[in-house]
N, C-alpha and C. Protein backbone atom coordinates (compact mmCIF):
# COMPACT_ATOMS: atom_id res chain seq x y z
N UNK A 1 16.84 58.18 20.99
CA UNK A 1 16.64 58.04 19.56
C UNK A 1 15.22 57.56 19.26
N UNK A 2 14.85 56.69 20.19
CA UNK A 2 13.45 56.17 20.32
C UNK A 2 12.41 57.44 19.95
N UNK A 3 12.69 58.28 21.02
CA UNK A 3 11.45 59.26 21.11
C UNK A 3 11.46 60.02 19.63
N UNK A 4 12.37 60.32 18.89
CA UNK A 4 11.95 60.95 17.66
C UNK A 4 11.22 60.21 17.05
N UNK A 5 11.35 59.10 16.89
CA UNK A 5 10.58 58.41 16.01
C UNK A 5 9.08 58.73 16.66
N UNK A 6 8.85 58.63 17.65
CA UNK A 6 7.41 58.77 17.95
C UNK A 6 7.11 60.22 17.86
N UNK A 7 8.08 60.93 18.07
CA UNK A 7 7.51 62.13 17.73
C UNK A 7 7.14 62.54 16.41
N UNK A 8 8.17 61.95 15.75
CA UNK A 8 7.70 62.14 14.08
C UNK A 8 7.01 61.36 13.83
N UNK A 9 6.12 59.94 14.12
CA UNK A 9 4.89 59.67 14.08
C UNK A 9 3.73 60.02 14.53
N UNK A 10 4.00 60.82 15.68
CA UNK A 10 2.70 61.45 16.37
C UNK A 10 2.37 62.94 15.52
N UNK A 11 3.83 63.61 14.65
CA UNK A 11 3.40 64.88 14.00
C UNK A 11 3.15 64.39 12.48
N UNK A 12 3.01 62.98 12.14
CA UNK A 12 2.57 62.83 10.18
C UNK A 12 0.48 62.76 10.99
N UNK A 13 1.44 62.31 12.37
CA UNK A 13 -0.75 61.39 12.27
C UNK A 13 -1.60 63.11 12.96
N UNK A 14 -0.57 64.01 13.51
CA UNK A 14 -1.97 65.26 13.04
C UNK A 14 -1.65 66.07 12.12
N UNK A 15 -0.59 66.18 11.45
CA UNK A 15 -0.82 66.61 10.08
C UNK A 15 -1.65 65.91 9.03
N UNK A 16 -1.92 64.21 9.41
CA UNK A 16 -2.96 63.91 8.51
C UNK A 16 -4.11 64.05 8.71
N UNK A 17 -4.61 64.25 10.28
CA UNK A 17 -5.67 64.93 10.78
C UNK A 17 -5.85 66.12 10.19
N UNK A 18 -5.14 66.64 9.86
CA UNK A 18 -5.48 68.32 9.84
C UNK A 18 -5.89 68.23 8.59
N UNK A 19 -5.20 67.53 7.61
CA UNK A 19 -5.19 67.45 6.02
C UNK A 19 -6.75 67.11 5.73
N UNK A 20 -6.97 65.81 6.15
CA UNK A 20 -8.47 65.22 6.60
C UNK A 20 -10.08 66.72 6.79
N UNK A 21 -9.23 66.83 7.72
CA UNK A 21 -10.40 67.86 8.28
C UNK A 21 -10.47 68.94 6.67
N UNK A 22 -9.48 69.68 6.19
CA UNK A 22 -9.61 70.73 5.76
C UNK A 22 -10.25 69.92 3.88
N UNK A 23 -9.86 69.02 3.62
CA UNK A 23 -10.83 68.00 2.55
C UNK A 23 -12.52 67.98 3.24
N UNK A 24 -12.04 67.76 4.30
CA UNK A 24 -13.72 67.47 4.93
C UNK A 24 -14.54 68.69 4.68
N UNK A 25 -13.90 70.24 5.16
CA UNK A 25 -14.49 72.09 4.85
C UNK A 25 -14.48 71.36 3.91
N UNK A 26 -13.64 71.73 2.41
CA UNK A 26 -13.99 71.65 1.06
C UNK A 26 -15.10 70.86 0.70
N UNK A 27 -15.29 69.73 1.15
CA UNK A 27 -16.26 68.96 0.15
C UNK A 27 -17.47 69.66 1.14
N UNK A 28 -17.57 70.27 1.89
CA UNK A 28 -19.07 70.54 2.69
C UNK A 28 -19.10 71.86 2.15
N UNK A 29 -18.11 72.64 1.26
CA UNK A 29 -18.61 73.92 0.97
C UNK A 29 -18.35 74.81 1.95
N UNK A 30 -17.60 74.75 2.62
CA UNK A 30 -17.18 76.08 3.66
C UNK A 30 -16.75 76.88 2.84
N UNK A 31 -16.01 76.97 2.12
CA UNK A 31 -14.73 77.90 1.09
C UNK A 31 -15.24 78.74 0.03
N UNK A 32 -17.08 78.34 -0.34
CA UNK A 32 -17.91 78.09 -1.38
C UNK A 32 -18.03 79.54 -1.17
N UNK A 33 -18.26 80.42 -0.65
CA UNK A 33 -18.57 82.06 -0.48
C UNK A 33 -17.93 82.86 -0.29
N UNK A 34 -17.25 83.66 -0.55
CA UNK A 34 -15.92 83.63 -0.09
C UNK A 34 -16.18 85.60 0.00
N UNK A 35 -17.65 86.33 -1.05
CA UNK A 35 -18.37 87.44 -0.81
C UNK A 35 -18.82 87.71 0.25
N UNK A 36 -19.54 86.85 0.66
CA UNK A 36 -21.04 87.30 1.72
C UNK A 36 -20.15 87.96 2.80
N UNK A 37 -19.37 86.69 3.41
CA UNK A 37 -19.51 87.29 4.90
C UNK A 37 -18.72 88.89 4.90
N UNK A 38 -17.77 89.14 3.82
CA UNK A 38 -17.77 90.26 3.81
C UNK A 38 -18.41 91.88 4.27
N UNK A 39 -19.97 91.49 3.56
CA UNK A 39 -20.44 92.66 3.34
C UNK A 39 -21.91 91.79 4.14
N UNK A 40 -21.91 91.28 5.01
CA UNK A 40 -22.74 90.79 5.73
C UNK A 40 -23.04 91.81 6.58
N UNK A 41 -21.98 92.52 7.10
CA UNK A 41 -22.07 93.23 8.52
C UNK A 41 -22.62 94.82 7.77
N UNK A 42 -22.72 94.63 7.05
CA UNK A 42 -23.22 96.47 6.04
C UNK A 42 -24.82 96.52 6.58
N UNK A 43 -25.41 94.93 6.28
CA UNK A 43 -27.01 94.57 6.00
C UNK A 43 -27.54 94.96 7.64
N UNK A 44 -28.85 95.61 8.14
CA UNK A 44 -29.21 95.48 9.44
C UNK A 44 -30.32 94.25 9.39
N UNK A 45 -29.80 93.85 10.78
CA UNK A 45 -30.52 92.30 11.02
C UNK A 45 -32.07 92.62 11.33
N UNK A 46 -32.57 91.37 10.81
CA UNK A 46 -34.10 92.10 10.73
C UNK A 46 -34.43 90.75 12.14
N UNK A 47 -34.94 91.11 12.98
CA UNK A 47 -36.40 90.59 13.53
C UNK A 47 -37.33 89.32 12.76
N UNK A 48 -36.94 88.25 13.14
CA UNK A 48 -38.16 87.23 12.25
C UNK A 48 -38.99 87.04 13.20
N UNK A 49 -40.32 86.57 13.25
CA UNK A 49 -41.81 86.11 13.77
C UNK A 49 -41.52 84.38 13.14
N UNK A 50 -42.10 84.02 14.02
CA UNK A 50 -42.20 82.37 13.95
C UNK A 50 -43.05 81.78 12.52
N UNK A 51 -43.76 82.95 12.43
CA UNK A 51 -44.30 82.11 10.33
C UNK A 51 -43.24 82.85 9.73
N UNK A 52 -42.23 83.73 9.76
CA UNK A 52 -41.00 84.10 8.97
C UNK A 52 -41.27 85.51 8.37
N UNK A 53 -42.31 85.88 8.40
CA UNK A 53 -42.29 87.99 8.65
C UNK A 53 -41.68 88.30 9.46
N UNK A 54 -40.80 89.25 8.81
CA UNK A 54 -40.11 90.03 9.18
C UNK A 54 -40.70 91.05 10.58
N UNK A 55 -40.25 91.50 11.46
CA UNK A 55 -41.09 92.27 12.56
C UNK A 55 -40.25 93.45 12.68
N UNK A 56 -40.76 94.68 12.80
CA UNK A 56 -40.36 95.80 12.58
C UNK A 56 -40.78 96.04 13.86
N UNK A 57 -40.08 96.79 14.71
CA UNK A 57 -40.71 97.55 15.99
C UNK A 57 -40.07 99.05 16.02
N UNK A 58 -39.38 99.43 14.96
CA UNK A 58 -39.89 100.67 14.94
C UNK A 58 -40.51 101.29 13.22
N UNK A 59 -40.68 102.27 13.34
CA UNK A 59 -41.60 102.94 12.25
C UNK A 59 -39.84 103.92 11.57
N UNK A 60 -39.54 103.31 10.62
CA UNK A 60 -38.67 103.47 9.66
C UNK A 60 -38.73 105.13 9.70
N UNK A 61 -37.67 105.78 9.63
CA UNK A 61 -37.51 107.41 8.77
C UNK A 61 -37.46 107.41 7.10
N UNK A 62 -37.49 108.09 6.27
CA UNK A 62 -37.02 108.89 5.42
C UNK A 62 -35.94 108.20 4.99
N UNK A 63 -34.88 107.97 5.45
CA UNK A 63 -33.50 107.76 5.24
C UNK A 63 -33.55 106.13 5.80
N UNK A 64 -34.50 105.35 6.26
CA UNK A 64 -34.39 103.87 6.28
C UNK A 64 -34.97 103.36 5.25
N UNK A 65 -36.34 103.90 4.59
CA UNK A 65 -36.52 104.00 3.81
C UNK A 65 -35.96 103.93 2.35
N UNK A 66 -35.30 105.02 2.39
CA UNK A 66 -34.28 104.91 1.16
C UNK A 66 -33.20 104.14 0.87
N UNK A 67 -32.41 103.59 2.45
CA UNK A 67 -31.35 102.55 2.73
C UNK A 67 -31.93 101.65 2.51
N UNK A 68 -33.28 100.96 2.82
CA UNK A 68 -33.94 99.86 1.78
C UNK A 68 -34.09 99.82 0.69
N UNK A 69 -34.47 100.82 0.13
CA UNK A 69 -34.47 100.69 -1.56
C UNK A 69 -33.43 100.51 -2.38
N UNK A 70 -32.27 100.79 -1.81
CA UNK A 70 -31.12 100.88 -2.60
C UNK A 70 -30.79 99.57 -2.07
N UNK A 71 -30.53 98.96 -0.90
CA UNK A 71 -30.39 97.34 -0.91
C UNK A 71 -31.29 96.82 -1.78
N UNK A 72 -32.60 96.54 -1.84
CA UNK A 72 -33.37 95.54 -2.74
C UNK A 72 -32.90 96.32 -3.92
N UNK A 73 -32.62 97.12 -4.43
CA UNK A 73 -31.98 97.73 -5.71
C UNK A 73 -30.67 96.84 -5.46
N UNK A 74 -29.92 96.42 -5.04
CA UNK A 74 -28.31 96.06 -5.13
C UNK A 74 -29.16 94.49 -5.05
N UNK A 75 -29.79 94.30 -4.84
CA UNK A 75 -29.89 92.57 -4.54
C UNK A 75 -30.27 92.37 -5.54
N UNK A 76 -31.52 93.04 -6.58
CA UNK A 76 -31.97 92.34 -8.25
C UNK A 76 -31.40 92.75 -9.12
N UNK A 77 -29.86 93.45 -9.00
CA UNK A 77 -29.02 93.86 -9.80
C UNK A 77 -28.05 93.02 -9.41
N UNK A 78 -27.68 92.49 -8.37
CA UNK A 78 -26.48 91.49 -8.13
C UNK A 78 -26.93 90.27 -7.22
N UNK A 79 -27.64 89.34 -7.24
CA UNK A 79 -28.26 88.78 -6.89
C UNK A 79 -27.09 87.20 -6.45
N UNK A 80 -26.40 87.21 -7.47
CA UNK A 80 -25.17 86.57 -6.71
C UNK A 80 -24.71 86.89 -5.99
N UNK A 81 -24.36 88.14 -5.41
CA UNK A 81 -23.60 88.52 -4.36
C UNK A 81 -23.77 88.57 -3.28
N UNK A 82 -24.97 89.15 -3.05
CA UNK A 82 -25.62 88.76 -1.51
C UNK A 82 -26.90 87.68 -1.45
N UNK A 83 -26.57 86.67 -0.47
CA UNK A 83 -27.26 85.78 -0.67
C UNK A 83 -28.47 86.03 0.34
């Protein structure tokens, strides 16, 4: 009879752990975006240089070209959405 009791004290104290932690995400803003990571994986990852230009190592086509324009077109038309 003993051991329930500790068992049902050992399962309030990590359910209050758990409770704890997930107050802790909220107030740090984990939950806060809930868009991006969505459509994160659409964007191609660019190359940064240590002063923060961008580094291109290859010479864009026609059609990368245009897949850029229409992103910076979707970003100053929805500028909330992708951060």
């Amino acid at each position: 009879m003993e051991v329930i009791f500790v068992l049902i004290l050992i399962s309030l104290a990590v359910a209050a752990g758990f409770l704890l932690a997930y107050f802790w995400a909220m107030r740090a803003g984990q939950y806060d975006d809930d868009y991006t990571p969505a459509v994160r994986m659409l964007f191609d990852d660019e190359l940064v240089r240590n002063e923060g230009e961008p580094v291109t190592d290859y010479a864009p086509g026609p059609e990368a070209r245009e897949a850029e324009e229409v992103r910076e077109k979707d970003v100053n038309e929805h500028p909330q959405r992708i951060s």
